[in-house]
C-alpha atoms as a PDB file:
ATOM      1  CA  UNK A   1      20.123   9.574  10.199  1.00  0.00           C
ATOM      2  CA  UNK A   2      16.660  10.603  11.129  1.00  0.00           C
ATOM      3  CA  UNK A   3      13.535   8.024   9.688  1.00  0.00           C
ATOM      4  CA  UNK A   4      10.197   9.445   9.965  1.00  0.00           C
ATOM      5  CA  UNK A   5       7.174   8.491   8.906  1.00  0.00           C
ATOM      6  CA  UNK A   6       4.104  11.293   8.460  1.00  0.00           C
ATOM      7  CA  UNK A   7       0.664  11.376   6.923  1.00  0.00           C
ATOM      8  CA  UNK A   8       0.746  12.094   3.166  1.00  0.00           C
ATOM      9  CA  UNK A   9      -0.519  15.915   1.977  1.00  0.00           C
ATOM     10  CA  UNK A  10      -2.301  17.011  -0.914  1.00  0.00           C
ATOM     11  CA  UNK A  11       1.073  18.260  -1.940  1.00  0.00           C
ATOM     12  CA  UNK A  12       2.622  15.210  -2.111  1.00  0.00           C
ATOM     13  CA  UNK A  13       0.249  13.989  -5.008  1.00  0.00           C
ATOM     14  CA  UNK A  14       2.949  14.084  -7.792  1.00  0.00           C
ATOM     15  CA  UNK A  15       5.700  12.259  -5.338  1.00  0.00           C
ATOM     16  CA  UNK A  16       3.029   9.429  -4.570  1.00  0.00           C
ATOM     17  CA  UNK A  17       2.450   8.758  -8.349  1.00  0.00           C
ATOM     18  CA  UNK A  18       6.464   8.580  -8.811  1.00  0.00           C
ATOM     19  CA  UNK A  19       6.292   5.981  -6.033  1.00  0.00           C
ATOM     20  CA  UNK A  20       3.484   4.143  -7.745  1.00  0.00           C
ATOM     21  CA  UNK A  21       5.349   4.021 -11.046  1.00  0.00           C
ATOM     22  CA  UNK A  22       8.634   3.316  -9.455  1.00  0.00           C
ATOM     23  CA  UNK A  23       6.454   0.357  -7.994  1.00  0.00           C
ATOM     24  CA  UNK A  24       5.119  -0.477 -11.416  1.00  0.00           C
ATOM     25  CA  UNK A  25       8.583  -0.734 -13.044  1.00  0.00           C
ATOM     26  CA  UNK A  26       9.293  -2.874 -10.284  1.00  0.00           C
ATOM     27  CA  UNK A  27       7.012  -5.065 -10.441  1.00  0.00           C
ATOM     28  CA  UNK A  28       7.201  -5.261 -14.046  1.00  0.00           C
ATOM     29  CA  UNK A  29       3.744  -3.886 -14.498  1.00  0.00           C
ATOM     30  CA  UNK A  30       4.152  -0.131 -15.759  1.00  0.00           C
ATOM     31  CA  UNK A  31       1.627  -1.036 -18.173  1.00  0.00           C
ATOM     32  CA  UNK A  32      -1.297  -1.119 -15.657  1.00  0.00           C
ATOM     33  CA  UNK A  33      -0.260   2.323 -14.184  1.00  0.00           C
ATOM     34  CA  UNK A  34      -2.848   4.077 -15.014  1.00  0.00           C
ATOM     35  CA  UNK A  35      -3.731   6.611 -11.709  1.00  0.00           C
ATOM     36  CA  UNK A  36      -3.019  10.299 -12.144  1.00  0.00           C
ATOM     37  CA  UNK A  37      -2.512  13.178  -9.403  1.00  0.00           C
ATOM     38  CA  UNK A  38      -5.897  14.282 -10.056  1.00  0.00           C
ATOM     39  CA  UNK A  39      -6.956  10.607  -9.140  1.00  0.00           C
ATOM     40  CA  UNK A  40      -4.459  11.008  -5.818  1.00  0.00           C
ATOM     41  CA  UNK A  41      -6.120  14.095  -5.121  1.00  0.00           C
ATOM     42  CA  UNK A  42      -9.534  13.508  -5.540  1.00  0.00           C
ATOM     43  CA  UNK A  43      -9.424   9.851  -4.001  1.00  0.00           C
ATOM     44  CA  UNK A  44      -6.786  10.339  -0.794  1.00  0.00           C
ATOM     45  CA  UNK A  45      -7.918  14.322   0.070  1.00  0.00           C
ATOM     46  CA  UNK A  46     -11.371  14.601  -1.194  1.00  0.00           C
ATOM     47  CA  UNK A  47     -14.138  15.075   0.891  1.00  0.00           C
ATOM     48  CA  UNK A  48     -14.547  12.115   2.020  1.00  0.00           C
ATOM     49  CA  UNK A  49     -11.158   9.822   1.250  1.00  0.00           C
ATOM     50  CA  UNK A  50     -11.652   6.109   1.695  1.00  0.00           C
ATOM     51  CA  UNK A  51      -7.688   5.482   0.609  1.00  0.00           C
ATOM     52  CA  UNK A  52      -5.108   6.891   2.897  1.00  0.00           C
ATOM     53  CA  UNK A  53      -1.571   7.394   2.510  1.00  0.00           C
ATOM     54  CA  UNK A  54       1.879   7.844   4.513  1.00  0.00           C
ATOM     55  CA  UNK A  55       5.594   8.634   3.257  1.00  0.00           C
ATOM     56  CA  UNK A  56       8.833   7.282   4.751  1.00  0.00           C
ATOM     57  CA  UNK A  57      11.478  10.179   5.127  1.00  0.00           C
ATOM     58  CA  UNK A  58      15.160   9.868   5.831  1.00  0.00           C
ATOM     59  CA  UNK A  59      17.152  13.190   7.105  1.00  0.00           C
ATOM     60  CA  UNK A  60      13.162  14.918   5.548  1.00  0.00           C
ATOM     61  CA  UNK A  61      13.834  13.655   2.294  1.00  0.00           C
ATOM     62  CA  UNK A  62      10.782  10.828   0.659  1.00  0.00           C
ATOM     63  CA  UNK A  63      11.860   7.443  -0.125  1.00  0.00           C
ATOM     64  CA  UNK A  64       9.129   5.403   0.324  1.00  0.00           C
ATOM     65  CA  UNK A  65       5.017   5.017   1.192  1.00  0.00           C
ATOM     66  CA  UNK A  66       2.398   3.102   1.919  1.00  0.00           C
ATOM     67  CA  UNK A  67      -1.021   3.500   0.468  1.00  0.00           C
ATOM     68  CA  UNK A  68      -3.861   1.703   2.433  1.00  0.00           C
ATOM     69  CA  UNK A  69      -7.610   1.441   3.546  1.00  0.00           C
ATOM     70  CA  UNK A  70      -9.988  -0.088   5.857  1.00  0.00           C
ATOM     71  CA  UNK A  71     -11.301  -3.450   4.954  1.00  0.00           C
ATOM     72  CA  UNK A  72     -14.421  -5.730   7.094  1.00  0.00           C
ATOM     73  CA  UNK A  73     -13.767  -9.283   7.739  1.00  0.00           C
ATOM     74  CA  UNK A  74     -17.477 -10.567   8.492  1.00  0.00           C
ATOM     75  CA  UNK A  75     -14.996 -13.836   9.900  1.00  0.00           C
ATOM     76  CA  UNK A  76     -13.866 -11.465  12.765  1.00  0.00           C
ATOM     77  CA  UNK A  77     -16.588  -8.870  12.719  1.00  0.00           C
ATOM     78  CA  UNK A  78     -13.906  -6.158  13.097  1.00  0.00           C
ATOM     79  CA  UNK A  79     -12.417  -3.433  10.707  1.00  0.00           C
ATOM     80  CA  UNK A  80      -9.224  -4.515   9.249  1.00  0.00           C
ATOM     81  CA  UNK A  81      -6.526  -2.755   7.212  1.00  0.00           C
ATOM     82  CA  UNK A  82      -5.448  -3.427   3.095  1.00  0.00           C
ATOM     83  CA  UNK A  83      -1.634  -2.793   2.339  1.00  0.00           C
ATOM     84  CA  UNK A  84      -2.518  -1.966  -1.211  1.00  0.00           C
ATOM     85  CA  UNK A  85       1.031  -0.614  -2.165  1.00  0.00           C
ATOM     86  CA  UNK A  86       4.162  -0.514  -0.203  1.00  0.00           C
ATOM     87  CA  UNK A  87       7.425   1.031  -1.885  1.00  0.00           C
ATOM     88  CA  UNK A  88      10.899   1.767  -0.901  1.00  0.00           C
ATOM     89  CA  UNK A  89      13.539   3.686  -3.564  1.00  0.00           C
ATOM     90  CA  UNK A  90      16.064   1.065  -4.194  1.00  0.00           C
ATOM     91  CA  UNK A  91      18.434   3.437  -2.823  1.00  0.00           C
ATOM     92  CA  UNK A  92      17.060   3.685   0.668  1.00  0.00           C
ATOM     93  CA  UNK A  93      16.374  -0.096   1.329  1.00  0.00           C
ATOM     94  CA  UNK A  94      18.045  -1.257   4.640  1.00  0.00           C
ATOM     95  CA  UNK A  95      17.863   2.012   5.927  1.00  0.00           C
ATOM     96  CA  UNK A  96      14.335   0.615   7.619  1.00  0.00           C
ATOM     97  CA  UNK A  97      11.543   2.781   6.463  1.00  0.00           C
ATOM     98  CA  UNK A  98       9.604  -0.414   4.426  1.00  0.00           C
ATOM     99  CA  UNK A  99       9.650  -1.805   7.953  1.00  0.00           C
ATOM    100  CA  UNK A 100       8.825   1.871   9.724  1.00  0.00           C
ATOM    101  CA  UNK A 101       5.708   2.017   7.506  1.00  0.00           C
ATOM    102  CA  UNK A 102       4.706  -1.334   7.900  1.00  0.00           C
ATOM    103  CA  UNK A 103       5.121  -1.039  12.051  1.00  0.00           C
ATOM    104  CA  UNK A 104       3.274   2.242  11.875  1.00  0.00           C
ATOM    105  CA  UNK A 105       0.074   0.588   9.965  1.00  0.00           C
ATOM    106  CA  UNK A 106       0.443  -2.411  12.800  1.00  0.00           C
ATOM    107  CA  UNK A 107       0.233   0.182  15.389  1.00  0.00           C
ATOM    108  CA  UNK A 108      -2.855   1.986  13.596  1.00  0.00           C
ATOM    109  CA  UNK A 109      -4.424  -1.724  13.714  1.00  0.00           C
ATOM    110  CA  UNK A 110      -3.558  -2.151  17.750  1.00  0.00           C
ATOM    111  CA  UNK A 111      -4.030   1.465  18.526  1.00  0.00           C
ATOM    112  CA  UNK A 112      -8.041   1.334  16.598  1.00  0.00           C
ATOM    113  CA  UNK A 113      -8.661  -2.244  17.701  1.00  0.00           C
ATOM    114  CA  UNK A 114      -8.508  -3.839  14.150  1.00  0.00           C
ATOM    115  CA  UNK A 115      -8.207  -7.464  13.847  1.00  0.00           C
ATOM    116  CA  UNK A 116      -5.591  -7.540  11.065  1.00  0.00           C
ATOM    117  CA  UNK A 117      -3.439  -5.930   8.556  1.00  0.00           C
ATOM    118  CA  UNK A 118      -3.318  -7.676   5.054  1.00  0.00           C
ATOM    119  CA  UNK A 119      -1.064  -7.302   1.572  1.00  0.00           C
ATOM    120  CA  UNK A 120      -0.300  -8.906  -1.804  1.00  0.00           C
ATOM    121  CA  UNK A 121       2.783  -9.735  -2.699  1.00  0.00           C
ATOM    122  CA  UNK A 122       4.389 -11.196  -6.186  1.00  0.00           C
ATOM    123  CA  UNK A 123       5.310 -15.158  -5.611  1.00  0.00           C
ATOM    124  CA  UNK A 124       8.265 -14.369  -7.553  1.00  0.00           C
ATOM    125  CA  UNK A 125       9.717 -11.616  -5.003  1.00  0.00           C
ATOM    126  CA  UNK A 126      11.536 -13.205  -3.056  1.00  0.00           C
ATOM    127  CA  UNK A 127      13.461  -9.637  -1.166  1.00  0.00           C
ATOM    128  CA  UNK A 128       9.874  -8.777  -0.141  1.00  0.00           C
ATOM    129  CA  UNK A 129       8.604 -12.772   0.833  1.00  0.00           C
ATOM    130  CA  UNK A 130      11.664 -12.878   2.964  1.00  0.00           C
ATOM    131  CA  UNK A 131      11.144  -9.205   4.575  1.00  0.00           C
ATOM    132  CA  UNK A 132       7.397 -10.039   5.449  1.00  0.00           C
ATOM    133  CA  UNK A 133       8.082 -12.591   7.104  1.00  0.00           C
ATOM    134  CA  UNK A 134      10.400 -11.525   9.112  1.00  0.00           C
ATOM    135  CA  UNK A 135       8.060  -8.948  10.206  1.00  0.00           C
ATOM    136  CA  UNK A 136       5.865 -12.024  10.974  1.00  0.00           C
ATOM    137  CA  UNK A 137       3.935 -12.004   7.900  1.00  0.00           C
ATOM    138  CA  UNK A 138       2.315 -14.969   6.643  1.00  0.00           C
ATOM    139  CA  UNK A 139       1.382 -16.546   3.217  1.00  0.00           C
ATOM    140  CA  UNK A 140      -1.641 -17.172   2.656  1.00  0.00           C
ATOM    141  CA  UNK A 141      -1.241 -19.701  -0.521  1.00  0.00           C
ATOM    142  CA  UNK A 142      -5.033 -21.579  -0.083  1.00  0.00           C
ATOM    143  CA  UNK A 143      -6.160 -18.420  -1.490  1.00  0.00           C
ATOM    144  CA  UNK A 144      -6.540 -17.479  -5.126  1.00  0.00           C
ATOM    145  CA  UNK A 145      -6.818 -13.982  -6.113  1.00  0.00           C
ATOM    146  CA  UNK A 146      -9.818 -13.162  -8.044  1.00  0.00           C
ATOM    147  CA  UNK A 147     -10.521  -9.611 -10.301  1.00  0.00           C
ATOM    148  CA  UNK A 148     -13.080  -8.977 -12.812  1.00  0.00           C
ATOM    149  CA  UNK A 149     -12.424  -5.923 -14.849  1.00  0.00           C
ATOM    150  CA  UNK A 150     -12.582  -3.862 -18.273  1.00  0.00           C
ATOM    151  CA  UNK A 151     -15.414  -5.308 -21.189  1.00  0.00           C
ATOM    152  CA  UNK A 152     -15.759  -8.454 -18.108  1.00  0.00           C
ATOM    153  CA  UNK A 153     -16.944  -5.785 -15.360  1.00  0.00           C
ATOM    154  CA  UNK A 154     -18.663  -3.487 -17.791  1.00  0.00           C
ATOM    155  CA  UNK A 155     -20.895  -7.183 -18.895  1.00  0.00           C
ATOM    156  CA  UNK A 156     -21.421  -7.780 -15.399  1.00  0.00           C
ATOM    157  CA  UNK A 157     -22.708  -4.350 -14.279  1.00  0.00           C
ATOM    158  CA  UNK A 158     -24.465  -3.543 -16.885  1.00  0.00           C
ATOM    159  CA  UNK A 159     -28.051  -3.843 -16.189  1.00  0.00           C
END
């Protein structure tokens, strides 16, 4: 068995919104999936992308990515990176490739001098809590999520 991870091309647009709905289903949240390929086109290999994106292969076959971006902490004054979405198909789990992606992004944050590498995950997921950390991830429970979006963010921004 051969695991490889490799940057994500604008071909791959249609495999990284199967990964995002498989993630959805998981997560029991298909009804926020919203993004389309032309949003994965425009947004990870536009002219300027500010969302990046690597697949997991096995033997050159996909089963899994990682979707990501920079992030500041003004705390550390250094670059950081977001984990926004992290996906393995159920079939390939064990085979290492959630932990090959995550190790890769670790080694972008060493290699560019970032000061951290940081991710959601559901309280009620217990597979993933136990696989970050023992990749050394830690809760952060002090911290409460906040979003503002839809008729709240239109109120807000409008001027």
């Amino acid at each position: 068995m051969t695991l490889s991870i490799r940057s994500a091309v604008p071909a791959d647009a249609a495999l990284i919104i199967r990964f995002i709905e498989a993630l959805a289903a998981y997560e029991k949240l298909s009804h926020e999936a919203k993004a389309s390929e032309a949003d994965i086109l425009r947004d990870l290999f536009g002219a300027d992308p500010k969302v990046f994106c690597e697949i997991a292969e096995v033997d050159g076959r996909p089963v899994g990515f990682a979707l990501w971006f920079y992030t500041y902490s003004t705390f550390q004054g250094r670059h950081g990176i977001w984990l926004e979405d992290l996906f393995v198909d159920p079939e390939a789990r064990g085979l290492g490739a959630g932990k090959a992606l995550l190790v890769n992004l670790a080694q972008r944050c060493v290699r560019e001098g970032l000061g951290r590498l940081e991710w959601w995950v559901l309280d009620w997921n217990e597979p993933s809590i136990r696989f970050y950390k023992a990749q050394g991830g830690v809760m952060q429970d002090e911290w409460t999520k906040v979003r503002v979006d839809g008729h709240a963010l239109l109120e807000l921004g409008m001027p």
